[in-house]
N, C-alpha and C. Protein backbone atom coordinates (compact mmCIF):
# COMPACT_ATOMS: atom_id res chain seq x y z
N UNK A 1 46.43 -74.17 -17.43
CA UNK A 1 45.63 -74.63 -18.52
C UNK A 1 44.63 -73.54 -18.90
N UNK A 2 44.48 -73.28 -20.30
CA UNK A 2 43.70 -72.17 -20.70
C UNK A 2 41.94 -72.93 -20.83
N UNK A 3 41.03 -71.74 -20.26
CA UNK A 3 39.99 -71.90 -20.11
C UNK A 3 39.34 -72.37 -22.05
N UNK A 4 38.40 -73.42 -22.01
CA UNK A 4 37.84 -73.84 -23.38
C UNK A 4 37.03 -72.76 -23.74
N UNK A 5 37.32 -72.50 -24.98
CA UNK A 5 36.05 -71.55 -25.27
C UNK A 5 34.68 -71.66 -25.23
N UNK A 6 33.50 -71.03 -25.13
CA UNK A 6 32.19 -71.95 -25.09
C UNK A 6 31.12 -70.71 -26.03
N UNK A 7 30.68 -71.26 -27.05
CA UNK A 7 30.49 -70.27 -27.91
C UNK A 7 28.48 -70.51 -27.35
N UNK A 8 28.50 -68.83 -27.17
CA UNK A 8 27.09 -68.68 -26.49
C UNK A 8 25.83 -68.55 -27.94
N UNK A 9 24.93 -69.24 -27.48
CA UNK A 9 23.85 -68.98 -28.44
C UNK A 9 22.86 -67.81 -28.20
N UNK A 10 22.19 -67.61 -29.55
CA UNK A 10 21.32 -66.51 -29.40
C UNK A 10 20.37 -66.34 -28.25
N UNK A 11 20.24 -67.58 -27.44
CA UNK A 11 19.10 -67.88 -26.23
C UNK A 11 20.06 -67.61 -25.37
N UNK A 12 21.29 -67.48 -25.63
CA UNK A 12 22.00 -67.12 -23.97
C UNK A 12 22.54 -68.91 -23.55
N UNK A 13 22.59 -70.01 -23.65
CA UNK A 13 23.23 -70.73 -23.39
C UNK A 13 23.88 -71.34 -24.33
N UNK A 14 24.64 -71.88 -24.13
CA UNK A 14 25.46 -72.91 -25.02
C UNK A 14 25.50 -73.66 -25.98
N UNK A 15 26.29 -73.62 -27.24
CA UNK A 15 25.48 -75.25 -28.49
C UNK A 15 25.77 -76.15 -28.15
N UNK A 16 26.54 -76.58 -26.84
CA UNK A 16 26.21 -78.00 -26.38
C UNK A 16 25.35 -78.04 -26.02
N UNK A 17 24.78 -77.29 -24.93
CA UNK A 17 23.73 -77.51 -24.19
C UNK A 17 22.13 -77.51 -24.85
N UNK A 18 22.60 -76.73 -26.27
CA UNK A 18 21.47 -76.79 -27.16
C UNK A 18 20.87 -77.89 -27.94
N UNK A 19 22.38 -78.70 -28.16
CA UNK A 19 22.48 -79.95 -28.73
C UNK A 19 21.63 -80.54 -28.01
N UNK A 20 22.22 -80.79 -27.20
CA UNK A 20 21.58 -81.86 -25.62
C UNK A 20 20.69 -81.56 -25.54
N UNK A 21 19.65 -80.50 -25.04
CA UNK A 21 18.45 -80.34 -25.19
C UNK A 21 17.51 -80.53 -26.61
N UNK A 22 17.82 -80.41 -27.66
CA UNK A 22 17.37 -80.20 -28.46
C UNK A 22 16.83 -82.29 -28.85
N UNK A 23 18.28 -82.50 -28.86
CA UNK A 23 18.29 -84.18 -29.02
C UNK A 23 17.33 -84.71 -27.39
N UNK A 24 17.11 -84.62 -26.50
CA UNK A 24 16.58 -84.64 -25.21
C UNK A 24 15.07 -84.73 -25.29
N UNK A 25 14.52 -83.59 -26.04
CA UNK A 25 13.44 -83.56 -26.61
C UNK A 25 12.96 -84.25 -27.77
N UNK A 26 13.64 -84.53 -28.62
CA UNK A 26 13.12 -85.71 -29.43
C UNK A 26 12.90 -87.14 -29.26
N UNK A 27 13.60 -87.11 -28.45
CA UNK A 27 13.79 -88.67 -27.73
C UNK A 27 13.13 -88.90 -26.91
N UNK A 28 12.11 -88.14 -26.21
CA UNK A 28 11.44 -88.00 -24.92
C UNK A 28 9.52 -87.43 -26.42
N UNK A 29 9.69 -87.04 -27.55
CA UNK A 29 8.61 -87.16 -28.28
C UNK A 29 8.31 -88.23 -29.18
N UNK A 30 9.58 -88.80 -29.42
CA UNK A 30 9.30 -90.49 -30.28
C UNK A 30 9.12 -91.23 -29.37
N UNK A 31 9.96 -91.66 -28.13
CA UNK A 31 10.22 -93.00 -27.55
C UNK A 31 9.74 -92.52 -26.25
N UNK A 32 8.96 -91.19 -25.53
CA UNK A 32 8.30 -91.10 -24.69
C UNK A 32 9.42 -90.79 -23.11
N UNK A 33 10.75 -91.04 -23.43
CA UNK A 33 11.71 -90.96 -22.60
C UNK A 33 12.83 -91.04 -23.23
N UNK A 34 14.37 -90.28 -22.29
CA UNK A 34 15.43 -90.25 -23.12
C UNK A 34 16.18 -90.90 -21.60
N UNK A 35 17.02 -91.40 -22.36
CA UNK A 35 18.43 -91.80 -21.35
C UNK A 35 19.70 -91.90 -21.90
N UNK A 36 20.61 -91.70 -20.60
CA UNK A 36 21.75 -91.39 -21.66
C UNK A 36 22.63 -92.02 -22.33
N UNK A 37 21.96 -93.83 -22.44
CA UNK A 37 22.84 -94.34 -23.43
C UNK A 37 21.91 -94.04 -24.42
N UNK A 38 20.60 -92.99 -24.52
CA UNK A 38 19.93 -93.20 -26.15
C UNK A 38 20.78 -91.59 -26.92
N UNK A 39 20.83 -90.94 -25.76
CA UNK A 39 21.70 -89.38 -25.52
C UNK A 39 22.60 -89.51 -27.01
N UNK A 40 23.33 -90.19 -26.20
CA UNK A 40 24.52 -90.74 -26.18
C UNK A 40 25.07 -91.05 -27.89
N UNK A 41 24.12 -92.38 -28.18
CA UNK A 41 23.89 -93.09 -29.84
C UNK A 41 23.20 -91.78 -30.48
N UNK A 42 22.68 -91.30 -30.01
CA UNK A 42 21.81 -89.97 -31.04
C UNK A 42 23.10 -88.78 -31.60
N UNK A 43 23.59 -88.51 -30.09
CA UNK A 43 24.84 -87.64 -30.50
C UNK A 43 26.18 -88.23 -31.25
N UNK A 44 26.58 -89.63 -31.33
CA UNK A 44 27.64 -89.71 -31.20
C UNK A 44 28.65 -89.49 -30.51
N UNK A 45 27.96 -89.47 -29.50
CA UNK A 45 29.52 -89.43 -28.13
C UNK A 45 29.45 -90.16 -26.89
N UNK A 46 30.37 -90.23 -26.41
CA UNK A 46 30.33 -91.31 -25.37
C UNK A 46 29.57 -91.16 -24.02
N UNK A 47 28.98 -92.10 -23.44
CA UNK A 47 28.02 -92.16 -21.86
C UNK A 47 28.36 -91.50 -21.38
N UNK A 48 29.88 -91.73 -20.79
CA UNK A 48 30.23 -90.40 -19.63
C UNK A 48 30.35 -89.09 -20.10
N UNK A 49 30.78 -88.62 -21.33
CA UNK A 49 30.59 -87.26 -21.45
C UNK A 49 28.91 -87.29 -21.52
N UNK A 50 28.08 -87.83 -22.01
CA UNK A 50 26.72 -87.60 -21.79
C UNK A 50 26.19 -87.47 -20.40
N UNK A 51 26.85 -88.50 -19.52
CA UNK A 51 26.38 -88.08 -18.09
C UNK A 51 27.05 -86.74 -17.15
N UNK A 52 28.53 -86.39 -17.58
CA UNK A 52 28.44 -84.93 -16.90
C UNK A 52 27.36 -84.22 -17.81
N UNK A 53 27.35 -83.91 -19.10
CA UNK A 53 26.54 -82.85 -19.16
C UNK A 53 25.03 -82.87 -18.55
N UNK A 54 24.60 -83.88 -18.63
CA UNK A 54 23.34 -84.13 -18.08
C UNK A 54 23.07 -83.88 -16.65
N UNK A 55 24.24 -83.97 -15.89
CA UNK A 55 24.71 -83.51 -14.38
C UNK A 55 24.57 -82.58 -14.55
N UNK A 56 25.23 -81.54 -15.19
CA UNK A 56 25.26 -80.42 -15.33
C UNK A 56 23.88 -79.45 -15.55
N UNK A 57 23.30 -80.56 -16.81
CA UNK A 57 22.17 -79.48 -17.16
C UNK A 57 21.16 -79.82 -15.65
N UNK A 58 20.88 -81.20 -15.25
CA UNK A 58 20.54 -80.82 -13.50
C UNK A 58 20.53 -80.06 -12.79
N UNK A 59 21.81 -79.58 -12.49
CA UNK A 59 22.54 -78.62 -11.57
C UNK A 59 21.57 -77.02 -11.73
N UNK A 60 21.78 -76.84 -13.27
CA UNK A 60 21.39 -75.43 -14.17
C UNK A 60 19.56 -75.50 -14.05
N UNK A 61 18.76 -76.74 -13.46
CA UNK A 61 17.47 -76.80 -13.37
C UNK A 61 16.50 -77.00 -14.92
N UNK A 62 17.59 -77.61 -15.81
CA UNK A 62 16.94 -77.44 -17.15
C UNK A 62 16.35 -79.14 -17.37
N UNK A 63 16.97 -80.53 -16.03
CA UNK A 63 16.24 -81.06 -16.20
C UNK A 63 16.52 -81.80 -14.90
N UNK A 64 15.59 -83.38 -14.78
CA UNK A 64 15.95 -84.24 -13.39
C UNK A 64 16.55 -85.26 -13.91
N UNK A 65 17.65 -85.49 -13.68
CA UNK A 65 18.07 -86.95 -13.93
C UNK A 65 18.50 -87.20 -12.40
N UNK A 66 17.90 -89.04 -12.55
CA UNK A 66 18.19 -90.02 -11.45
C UNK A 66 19.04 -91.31 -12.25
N UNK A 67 20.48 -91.64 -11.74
CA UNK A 67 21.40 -92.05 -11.77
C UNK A 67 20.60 -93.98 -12.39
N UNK A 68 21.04 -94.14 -13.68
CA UNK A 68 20.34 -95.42 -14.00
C UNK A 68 18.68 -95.21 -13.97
N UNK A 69 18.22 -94.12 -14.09
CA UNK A 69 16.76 -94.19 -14.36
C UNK A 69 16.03 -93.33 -15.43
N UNK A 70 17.15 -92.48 -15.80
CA UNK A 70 16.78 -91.99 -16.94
C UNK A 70 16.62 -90.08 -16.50
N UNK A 71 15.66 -89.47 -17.63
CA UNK A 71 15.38 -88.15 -17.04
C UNK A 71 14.50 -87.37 -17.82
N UNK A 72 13.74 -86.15 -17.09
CA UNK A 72 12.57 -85.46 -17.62
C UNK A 72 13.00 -84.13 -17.63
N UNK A 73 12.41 -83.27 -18.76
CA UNK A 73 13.11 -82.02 -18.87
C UNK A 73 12.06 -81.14 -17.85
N UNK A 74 12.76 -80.23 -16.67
CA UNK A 74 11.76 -79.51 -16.07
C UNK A 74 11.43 -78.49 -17.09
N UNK A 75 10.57 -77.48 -16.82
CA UNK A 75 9.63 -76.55 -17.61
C UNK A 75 9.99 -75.75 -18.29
N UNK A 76 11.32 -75.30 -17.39
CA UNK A 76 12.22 -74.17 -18.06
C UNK A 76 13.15 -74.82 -19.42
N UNK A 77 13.73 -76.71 -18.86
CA UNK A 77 14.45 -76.90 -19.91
C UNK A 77 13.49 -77.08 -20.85
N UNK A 78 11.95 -77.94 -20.70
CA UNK A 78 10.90 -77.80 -21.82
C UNK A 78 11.01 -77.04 -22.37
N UNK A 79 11.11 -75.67 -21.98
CA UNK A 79 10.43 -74.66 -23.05
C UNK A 79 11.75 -74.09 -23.34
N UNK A 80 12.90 -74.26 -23.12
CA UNK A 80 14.03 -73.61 -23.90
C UNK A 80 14.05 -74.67 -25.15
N UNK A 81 14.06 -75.80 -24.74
CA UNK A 81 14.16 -77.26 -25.99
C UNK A 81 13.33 -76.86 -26.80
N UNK A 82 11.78 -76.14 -26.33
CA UNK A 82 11.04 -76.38 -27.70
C UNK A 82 11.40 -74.95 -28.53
N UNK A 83 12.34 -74.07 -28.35
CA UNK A 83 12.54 -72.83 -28.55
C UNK A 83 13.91 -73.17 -29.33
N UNK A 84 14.51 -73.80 -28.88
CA UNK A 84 15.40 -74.28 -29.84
C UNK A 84 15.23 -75.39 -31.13
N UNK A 85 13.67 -76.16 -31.05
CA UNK A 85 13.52 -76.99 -32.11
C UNK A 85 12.66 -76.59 -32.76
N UNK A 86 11.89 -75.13 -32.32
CA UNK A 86 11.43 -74.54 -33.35
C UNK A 86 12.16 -73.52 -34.06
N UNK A 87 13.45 -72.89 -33.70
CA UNK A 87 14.37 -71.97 -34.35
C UNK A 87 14.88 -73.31 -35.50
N UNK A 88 15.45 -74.55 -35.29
CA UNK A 88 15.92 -75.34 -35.68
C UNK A 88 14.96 -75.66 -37.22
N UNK A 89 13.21 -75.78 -37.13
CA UNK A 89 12.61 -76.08 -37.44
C UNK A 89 12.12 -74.88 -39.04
N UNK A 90 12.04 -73.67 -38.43
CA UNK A 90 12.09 -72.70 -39.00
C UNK A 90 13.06 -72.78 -40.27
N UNK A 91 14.23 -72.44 -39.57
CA UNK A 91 15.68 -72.32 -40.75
C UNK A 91 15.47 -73.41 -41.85
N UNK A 92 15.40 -74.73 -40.84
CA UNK A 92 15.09 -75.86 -42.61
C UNK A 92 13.67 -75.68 -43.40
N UNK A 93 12.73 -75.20 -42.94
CA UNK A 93 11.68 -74.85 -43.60
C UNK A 93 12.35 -73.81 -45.11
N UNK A 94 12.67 -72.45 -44.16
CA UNK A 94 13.07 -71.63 -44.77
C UNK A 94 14.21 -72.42 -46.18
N UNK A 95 15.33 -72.90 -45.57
CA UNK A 95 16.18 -73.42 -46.88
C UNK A 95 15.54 -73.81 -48.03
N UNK A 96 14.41 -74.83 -47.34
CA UNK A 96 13.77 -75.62 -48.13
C UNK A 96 12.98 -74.98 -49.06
N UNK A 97 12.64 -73.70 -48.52
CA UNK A 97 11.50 -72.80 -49.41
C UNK A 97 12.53 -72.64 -50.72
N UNK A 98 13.69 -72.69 -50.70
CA UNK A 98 14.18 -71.70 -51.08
C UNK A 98 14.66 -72.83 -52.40
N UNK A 99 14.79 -74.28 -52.30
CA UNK A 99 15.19 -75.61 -53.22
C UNK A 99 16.25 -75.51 -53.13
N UNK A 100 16.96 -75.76 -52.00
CA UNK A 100 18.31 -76.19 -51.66
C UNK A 100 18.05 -77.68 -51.31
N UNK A 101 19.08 -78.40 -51.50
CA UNK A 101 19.65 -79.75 -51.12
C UNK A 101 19.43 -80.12 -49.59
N UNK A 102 18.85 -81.27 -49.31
CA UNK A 102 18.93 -81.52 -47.73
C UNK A 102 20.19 -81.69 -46.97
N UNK A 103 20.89 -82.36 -47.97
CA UNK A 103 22.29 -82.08 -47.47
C UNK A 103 22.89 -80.78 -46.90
N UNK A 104 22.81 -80.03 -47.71
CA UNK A 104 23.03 -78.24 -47.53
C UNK A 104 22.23 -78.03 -46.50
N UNK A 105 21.22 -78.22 -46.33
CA UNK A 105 20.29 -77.86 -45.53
C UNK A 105 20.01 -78.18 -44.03
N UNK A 106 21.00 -79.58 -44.30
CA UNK A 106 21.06 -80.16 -43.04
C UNK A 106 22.57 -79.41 -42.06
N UNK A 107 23.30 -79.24 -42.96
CA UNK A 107 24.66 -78.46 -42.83
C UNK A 107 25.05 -76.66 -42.64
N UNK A 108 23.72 -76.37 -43.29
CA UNK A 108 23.85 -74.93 -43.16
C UNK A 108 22.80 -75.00 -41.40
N UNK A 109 22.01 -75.46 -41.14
CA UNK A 109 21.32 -74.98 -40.16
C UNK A 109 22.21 -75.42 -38.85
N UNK A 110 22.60 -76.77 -38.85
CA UNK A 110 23.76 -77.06 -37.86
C UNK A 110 24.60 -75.89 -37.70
N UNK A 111 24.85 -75.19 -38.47
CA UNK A 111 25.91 -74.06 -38.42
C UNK A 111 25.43 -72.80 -38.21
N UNK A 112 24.24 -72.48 -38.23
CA UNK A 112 23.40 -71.47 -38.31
C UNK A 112 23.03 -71.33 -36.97
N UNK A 113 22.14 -72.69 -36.21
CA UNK A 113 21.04 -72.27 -35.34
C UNK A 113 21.64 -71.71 -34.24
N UNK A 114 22.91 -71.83 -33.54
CA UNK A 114 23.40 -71.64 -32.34
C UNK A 114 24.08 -69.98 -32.65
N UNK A 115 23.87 -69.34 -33.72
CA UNK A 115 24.64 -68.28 -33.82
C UNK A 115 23.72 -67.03 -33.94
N UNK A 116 22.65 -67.20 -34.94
CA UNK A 116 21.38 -66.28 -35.69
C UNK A 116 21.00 -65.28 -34.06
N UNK A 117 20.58 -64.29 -34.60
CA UNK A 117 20.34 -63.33 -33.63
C UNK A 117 18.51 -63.26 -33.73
N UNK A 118 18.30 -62.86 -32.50
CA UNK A 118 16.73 -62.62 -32.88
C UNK A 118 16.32 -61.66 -33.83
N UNK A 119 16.25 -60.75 -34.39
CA UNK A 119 16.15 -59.78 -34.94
C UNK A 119 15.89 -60.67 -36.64
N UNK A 120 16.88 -61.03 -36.46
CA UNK A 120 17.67 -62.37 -38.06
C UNK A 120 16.82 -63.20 -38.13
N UNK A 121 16.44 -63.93 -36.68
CA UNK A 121 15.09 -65.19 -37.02
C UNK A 121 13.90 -64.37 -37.42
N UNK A 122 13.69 -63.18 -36.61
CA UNK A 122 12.26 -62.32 -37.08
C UNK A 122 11.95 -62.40 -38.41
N UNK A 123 13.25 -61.66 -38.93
CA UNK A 123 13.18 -61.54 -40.32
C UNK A 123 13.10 -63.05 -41.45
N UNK A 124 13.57 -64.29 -40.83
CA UNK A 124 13.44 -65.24 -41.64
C UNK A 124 12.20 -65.79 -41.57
N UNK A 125 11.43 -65.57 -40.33
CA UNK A 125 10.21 -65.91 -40.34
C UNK A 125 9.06 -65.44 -40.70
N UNK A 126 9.54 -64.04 -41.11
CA UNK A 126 8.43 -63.15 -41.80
C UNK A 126 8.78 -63.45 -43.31
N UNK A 127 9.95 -63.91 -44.03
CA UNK A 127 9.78 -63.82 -44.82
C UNK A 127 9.14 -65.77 -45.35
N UNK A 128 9.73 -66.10 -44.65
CA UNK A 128 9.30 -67.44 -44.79
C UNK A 128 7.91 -67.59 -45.16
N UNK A 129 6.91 -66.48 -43.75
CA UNK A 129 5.43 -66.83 -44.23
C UNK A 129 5.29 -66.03 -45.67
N UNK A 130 6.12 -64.98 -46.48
CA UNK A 130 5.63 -64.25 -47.35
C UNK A 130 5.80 -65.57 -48.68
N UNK A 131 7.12 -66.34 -48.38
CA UNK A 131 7.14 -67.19 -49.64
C UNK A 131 5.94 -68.09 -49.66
N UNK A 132 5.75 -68.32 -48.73
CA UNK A 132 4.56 -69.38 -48.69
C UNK A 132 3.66 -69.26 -49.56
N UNK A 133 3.34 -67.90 -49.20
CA UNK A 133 2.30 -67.17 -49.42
C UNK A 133 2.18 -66.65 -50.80
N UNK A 134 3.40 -67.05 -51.28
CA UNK A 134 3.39 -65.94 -52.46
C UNK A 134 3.90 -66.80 -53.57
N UNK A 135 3.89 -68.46 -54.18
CA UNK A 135 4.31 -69.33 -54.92
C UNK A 135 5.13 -68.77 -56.17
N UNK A 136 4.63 -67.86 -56.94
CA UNK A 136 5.67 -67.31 -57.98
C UNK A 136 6.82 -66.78 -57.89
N UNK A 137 6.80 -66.28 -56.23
CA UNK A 137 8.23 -65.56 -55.73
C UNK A 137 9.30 -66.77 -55.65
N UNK A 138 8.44 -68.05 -54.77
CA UNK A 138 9.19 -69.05 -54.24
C UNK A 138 9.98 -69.87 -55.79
N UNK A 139 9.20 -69.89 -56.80
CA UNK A 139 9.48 -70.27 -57.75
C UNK A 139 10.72 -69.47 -58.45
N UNK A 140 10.41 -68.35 -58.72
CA UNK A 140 11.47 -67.26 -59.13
C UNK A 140 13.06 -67.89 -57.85
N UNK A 141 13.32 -68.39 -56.85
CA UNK A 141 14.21 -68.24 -56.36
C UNK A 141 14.64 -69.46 -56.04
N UNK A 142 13.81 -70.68 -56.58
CA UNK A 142 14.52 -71.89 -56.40
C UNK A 142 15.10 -71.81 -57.97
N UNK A 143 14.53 -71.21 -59.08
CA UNK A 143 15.17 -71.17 -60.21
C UNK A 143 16.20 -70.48 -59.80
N UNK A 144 16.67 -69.62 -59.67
CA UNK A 144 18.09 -68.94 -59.05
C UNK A 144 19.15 -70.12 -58.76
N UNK A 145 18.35 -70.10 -57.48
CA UNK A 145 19.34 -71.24 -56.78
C UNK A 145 19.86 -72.48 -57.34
N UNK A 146 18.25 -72.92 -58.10
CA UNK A 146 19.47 -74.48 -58.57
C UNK A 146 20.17 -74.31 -59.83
């Protein structure tokens, strides 16, 4: 049987594992805790694939899960999660600067965040603060766009 491919993100781990963390952390900032039947309904996929990966991300020290009790992200998975929901956070800002569709927006960053190189976020985030900053530019380029 041929090995699955596992396409690595710019942080060095995985877009599953980015997923999972990323969704892990929201669920643990609205509802104060995540478990993996909430995992689970958030992702669209089923308990037991939610509970190996969650085994897994255990194993890797990114969080604690206890079997029927739920789980807390240790420090390292904290701060990779919030590194991934602020790269996440960034890009739709950025689209948005730009008067694209949320749809698009919701679709281009899904496709984006697990791939972008650092160098690439630098640059979207410098320019991001320049549109801000600079309303006639931002204007000039949502006219473009739409």
């Amino acid at each position: 049987m041929r090995g699955k491919k596992t396409s690595q993100s710019a942080l060095g781990s995985s877009a599953a594992v980015e997923d999972y963390l990323e969704r892990i952390l929201e669920l643990i900032n609205s509802k104060g805790y995540a478990r993996v039947v909430d995992i689970a309904a958030a992702l669209r996929i089923s308990q037991a694939s939610v509970t190996n990966m969650v085994q897994r991300l255990d194993a890797e020290g990114l969080l604690k899960y206890e079997k029927y009790r739920g789980l807390i992200l240790t420090a390292s998975g904290k701060n990779l999660a919030r590194k991934i929901a602020d790269r996440h956070k960034l890009l739709t800002d950025f689209l948005r600067l730009l008067g694209l569709d949320e749809r698009v927006i919701y679709h281009d960053v899904e496709g984006m965040e697990h791939h972008i190189s650092p160098p690439t976020l630098r640059a979207i985030q410098a320019l991001t603060a320049q549109l801000r900053r600079r309303p006639a530019l931002r204007a000039k380029l949502e006219a473009v766009v739409a």
